[in-house]
C-alpha atoms as a PDB file:
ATOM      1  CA  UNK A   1      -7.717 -51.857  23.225  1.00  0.00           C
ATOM      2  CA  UNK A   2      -4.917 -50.168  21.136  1.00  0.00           C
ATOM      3  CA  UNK A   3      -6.264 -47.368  19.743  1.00  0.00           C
ATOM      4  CA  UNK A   4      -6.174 -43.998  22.079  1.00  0.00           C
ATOM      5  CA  UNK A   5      -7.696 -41.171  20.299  1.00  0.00           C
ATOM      6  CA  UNK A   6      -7.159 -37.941  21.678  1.00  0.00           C
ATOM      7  CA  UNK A   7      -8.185 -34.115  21.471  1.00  0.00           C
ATOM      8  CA  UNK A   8      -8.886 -31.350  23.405  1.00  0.00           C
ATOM      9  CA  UNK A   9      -9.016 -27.100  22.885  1.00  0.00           C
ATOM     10  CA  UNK A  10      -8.533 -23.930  25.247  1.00  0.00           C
ATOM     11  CA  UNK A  11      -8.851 -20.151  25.046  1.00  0.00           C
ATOM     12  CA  UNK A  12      -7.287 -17.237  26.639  1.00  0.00           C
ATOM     13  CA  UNK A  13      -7.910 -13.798  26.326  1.00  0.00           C
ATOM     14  CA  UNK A  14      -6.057 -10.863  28.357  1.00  0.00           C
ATOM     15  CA  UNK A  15      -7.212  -7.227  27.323  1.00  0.00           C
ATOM     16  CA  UNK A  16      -4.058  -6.281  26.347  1.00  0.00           C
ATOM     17  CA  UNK A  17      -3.631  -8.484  23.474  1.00  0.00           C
ATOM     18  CA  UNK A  18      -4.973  -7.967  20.341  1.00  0.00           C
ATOM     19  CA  UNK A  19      -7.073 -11.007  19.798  1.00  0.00           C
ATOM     20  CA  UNK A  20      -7.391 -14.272  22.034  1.00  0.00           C
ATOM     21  CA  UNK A  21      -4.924 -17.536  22.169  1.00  0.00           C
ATOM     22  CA  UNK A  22      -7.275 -20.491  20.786  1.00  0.00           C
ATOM     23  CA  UNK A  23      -5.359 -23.946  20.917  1.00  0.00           C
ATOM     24  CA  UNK A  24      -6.818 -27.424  18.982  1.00  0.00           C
ATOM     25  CA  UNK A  25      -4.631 -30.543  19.635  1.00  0.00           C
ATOM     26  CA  UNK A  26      -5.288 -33.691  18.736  1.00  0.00           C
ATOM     27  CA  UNK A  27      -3.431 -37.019  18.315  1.00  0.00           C
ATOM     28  CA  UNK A  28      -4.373 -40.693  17.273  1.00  0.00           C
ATOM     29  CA  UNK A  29      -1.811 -43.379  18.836  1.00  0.00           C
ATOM     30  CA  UNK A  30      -1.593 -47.356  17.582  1.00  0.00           C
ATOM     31  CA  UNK A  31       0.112 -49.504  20.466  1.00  0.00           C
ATOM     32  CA  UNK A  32       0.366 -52.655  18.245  1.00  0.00           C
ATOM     33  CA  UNK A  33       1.475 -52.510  14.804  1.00  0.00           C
ATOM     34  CA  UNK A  34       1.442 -56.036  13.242  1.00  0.00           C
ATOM     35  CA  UNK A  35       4.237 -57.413  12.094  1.00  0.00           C
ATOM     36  CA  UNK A  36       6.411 -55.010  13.195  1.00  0.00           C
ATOM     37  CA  UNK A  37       4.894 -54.837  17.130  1.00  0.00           C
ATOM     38  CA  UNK A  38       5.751 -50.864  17.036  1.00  0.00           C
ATOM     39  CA  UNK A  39       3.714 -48.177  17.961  1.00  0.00           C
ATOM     40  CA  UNK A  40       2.687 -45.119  15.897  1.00  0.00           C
ATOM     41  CA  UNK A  41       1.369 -41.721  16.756  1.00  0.00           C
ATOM     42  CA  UNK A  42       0.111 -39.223  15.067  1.00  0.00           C
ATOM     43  CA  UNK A  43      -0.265 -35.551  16.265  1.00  0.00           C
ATOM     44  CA  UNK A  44      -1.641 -32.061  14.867  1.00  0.00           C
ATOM     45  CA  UNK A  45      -1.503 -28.779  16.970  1.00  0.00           C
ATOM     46  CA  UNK A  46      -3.153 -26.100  15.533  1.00  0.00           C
ATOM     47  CA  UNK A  47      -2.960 -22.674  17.571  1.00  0.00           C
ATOM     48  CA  UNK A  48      -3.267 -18.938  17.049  1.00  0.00           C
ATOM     49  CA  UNK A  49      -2.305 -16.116  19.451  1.00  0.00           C
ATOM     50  CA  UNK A  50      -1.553 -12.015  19.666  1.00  0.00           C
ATOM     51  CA  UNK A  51       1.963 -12.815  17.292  1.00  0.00           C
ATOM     52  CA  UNK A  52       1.342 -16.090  15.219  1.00  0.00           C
ATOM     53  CA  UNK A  53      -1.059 -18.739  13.458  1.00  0.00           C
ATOM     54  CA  UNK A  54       0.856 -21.993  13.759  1.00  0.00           C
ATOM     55  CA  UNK A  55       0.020 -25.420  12.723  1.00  0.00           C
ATOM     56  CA  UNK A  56       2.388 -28.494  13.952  1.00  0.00           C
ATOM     57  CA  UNK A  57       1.815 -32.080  12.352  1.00  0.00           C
ATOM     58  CA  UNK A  58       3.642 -34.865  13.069  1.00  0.00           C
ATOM     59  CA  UNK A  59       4.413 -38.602  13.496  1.00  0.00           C
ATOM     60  CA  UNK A  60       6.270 -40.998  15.861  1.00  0.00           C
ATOM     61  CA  UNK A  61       7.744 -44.652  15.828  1.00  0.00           C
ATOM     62  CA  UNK A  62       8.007 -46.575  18.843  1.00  0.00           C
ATOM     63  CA  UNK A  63       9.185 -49.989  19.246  1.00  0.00           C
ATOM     64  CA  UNK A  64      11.274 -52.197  21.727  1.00  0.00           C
ATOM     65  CA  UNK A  65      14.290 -53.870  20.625  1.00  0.00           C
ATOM     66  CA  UNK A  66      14.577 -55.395  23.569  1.00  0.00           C
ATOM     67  CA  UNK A  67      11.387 -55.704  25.908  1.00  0.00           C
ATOM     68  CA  UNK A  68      12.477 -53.866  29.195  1.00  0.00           C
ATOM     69  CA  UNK A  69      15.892 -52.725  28.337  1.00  0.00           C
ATOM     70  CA  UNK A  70      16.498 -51.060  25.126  1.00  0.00           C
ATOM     71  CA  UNK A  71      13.554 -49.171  22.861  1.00  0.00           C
ATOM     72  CA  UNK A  72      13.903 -46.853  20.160  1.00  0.00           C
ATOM     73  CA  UNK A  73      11.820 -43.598  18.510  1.00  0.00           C
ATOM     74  CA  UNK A  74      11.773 -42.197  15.366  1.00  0.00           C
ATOM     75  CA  UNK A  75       9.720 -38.851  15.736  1.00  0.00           C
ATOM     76  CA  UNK A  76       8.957 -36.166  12.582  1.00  0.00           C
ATOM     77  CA  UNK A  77       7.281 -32.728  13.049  1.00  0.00           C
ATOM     78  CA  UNK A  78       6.436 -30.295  10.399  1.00  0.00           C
ATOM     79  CA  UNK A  79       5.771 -26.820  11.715  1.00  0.00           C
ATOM     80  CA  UNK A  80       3.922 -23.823   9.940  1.00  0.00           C
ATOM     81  CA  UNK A  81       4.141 -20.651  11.604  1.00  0.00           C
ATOM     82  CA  UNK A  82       2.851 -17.182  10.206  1.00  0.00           C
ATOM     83  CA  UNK A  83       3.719 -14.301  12.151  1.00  0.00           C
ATOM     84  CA  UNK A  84       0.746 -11.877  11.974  1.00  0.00           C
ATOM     85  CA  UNK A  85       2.183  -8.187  12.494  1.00  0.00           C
ATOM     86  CA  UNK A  86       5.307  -9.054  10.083  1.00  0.00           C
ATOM     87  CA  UNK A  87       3.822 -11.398   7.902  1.00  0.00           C
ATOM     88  CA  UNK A  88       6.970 -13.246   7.566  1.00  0.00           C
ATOM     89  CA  UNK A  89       6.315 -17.827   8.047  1.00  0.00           C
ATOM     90  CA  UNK A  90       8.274 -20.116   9.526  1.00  0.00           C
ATOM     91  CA  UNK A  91       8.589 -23.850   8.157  1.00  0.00           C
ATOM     92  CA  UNK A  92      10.465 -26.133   9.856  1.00  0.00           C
ATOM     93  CA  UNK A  93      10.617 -30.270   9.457  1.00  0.00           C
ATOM     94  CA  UNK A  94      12.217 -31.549  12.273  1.00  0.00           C
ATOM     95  CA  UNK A  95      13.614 -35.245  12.537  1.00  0.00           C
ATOM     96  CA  UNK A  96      13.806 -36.610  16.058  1.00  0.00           C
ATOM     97  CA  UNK A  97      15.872 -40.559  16.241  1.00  0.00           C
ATOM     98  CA  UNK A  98      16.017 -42.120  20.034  1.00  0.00           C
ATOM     99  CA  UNK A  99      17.283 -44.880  22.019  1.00  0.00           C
ATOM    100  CA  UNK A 100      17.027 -45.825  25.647  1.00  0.00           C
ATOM    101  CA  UNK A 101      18.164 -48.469  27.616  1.00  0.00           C
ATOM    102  CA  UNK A 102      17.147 -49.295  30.878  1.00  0.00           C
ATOM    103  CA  UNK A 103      19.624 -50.240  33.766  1.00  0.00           C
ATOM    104  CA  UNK A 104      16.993 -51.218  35.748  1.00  0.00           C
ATOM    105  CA  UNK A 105      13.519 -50.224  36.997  1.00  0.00           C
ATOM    106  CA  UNK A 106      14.279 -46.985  38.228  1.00  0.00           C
ATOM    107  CA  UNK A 107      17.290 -46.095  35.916  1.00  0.00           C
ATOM    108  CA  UNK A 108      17.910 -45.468  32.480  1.00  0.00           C
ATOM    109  CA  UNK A 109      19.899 -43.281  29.839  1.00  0.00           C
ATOM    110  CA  UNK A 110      18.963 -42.484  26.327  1.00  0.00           C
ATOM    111  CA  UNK A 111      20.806 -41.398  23.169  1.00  0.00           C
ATOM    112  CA  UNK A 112      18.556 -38.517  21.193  1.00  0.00           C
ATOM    113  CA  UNK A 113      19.235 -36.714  17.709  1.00  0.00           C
ATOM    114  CA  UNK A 114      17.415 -34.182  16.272  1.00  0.00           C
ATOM    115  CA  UNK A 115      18.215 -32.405  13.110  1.00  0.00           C
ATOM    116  CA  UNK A 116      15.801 -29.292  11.874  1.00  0.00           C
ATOM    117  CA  UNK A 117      15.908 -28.086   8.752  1.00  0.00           C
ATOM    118  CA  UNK A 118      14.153 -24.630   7.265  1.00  0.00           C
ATOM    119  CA  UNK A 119      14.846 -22.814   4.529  1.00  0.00           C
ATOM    120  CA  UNK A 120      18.598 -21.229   4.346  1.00  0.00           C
ATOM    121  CA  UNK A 121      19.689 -22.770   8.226  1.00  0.00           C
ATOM    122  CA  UNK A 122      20.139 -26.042   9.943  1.00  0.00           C
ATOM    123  CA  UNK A 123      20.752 -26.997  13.369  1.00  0.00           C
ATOM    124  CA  UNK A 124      21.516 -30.456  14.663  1.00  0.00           C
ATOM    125  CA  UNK A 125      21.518 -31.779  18.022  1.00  0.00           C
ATOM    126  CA  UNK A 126      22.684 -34.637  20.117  1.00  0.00           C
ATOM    127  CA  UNK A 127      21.857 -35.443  24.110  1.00  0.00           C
ATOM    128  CA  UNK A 128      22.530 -37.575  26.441  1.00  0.00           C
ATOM    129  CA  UNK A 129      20.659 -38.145  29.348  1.00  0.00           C
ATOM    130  CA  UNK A 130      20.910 -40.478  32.602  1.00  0.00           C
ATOM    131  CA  UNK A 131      17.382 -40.096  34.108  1.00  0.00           C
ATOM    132  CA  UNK A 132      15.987 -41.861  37.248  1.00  0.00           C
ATOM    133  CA  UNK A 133      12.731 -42.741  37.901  1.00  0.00           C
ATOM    134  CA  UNK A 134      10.785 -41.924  41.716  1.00  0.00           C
END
């Protein structure tokens, strides 16, 4: 009852690009960690199109700190992309941290960091968002 495996795969073709977009995603998700009562999901995105041959893997925490009110998210992504007419790459690892509290049933902010990192730049960023639920 915890376990949702999940994958699926599309295709596109227009005749003006050079070869067809083929997408394979798939992800694996644990709702109840012993112990720790966390979740854990794990992700891989695998794609190629007119410009690129990418492959994303990644990982995410979940848990609530507080059951209703206050959860957190730890989230990491490594990307892989290979640019086909330059044949310059792209690797990225990307670190995600979250944490929402909800107000009430229909309101809630959240807190999110993400820092990337590939080779020679960095970028961080911080949001804040108040969202509200219909």
């Amino acid at each position: 009852n915890y376990l949702i495996v999940s994958v699926n795969a599309g295709t596109r073709f227009r005749k003006e690009e050079p070869r067809p977009t083929k997408t394979l995603n798939g992800l694996v998700t644990y709702s109840r960690i012993p112990l720790i009562d966390a979740s854990f999901t794990a992700s891989a995105n695998l794609m190629q199109t007119a410009y690129l041959d990418g492959r994303i893997f990644g990982g995410r925490f979940r848990k609530d700190i507080i059951p209703g009110k206050l959860s957190s998210m730890l989230h990491y992504r490594h990307v892989d992309f290979s640019y086909v007419q330059s044949n310059s790459n792209l690797t990225q690892n990307i670190g995600e941290f979250d944490f929402s509290y909800f107000i009430n049933k229909k309101w809630y902010i959240s807190v999110n960091f993400e820092a990337t990192f590939q080779d020679g730049d960095n970028y961080n960023r911080l949001y804040f968002n108040l969202r509200r639920k219909l």
